[in-house]
Each structure stands twice: as structure tokens, then as C-alpha cells.
C-alpha atoms as a PDB file:
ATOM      1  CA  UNK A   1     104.075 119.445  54.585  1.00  0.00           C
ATOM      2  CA  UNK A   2     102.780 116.268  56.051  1.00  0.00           C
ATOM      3  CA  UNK A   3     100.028 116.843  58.957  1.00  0.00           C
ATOM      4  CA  UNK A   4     100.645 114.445  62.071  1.00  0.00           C
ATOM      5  CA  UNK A   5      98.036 111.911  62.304  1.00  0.00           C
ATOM      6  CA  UNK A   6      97.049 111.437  65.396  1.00  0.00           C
ATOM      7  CA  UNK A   7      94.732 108.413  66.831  1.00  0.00           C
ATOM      8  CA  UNK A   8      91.295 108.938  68.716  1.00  0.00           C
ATOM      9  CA  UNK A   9      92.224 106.980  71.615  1.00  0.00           C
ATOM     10  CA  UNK A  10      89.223 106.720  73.362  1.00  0.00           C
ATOM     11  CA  UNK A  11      87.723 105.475  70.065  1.00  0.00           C
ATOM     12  CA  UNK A  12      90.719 102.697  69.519  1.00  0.00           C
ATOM     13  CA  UNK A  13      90.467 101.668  72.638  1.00  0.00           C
ATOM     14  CA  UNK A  14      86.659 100.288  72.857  1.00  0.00           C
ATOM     15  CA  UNK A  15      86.978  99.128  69.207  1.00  0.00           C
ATOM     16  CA  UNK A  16      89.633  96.714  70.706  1.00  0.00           C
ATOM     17  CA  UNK A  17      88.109  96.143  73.550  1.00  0.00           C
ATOM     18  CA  UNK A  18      85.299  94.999  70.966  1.00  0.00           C
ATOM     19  CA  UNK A  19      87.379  92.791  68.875  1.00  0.00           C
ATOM     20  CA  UNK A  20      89.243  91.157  71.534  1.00  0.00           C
ATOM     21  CA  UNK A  21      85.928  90.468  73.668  1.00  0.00           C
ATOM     22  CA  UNK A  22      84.468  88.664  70.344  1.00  0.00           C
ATOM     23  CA  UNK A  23      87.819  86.992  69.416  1.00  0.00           C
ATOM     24  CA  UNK A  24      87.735  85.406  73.325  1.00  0.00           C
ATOM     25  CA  UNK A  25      83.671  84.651  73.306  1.00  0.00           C
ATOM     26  CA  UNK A  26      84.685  82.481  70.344  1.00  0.00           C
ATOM     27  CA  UNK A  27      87.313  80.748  71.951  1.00  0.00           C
ATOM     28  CA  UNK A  28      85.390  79.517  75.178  1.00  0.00           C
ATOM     29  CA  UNK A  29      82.211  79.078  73.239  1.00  0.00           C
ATOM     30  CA  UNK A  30      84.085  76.701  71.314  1.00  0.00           C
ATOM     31  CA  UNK A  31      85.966  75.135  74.325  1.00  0.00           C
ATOM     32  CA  UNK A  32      82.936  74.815  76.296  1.00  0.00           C
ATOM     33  CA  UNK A  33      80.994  73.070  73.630  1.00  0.00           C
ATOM     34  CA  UNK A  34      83.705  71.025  72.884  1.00  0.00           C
ATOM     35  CA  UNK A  35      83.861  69.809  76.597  1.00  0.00           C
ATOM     36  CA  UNK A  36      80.116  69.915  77.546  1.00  0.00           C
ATOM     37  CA  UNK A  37      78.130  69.991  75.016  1.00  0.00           C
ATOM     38  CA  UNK A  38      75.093  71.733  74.246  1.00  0.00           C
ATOM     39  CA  UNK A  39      74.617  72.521  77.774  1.00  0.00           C
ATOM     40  CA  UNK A  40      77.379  74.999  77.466  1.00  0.00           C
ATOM     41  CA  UNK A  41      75.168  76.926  75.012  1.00  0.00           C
ATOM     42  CA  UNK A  42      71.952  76.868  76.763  1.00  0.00           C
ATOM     43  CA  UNK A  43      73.825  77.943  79.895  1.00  0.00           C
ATOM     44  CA  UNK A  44      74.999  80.962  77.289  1.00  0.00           C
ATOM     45  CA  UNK A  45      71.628  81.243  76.199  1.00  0.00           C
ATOM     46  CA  UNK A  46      70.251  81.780  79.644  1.00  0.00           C
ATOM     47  CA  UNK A  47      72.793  84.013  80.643  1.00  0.00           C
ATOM     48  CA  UNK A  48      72.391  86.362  77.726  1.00  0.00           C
ATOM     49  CA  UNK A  49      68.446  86.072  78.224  1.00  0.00           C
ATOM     50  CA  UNK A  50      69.221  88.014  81.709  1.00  0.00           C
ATOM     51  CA  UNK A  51      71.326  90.339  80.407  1.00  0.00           C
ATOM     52  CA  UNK A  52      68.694  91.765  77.538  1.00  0.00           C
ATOM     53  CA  UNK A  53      65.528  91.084  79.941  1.00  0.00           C
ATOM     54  CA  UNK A  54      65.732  94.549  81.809  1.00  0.00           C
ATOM     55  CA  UNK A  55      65.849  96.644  78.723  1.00  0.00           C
ATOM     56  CA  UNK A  56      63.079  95.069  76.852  1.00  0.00           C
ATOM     57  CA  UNK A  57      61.137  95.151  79.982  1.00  0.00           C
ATOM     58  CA  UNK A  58      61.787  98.793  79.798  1.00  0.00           C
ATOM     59  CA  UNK A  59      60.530  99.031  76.152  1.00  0.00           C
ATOM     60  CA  UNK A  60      57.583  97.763  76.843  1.00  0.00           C
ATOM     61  CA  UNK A  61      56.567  99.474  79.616  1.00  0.00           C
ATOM     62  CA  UNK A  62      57.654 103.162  77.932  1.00  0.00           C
ATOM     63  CA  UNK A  63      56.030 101.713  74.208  1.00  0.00           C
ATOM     64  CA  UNK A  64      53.002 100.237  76.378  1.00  0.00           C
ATOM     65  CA  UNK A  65      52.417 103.979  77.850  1.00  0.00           C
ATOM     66  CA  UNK A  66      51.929 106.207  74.565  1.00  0.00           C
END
């Protein structure tokens, strides 16, 4: 009568992968600016700057060919 509900794990798994990655980027955001300062967020900053670089590069070039 009832069907058995079963969970996508591959699904469940990278939504709390997700969670848990943003639950901990709060926590040592907070410790580090707690402890250093703003300098913990422009060291953030910087580091997320690199991380986004290559695929915007990568726009542009494919946008800057049509």
C-alpha cells in the first residue's frame, strides 16, 4: 500500500556537503575576524578573487570572440 521512499544519495550527499561547508565558512570567518581583524577578510577576499579569476578570464575571451 505504502511505496518505499527511497533517498537520492548522490543528491543528499552534495546538498550536505553544501550546508556543512557554509555552516563552517561562517564559523572561521567569524573566528578569524574576531582574532585579526579585517585582514582576515581581505585575505578571504583575495583568495576568492583567485578562485573566480580563471573562469571570467574564460568568459571573456569566448564572449570577446563572437
Amino acid at each position: 500500500m505504502h511505496k518505499k521512499l527511497l533517498a537520492n544519495q548522490r543528491k543528499l550527499r552534495l546538498r550536505l556537503t553544501l550546508v556543512t561547508r557554509f555552516f563552517m565558512g561562517g564559523l572561521v570567518g567569524a573566528v578569524g575576524f574576531k582574532t585579526l581583524g579585517h585582514v582576515s577578510t581581505v585575505a578571504l577576499a583575495a583568495l576568492l578573487l583567485t578562485l573566480v579569476l580563471r573562469p571570467i578570464l574564460q568568459d571573456v575571451r569566448a564572449h570577446a570572440l563572437l
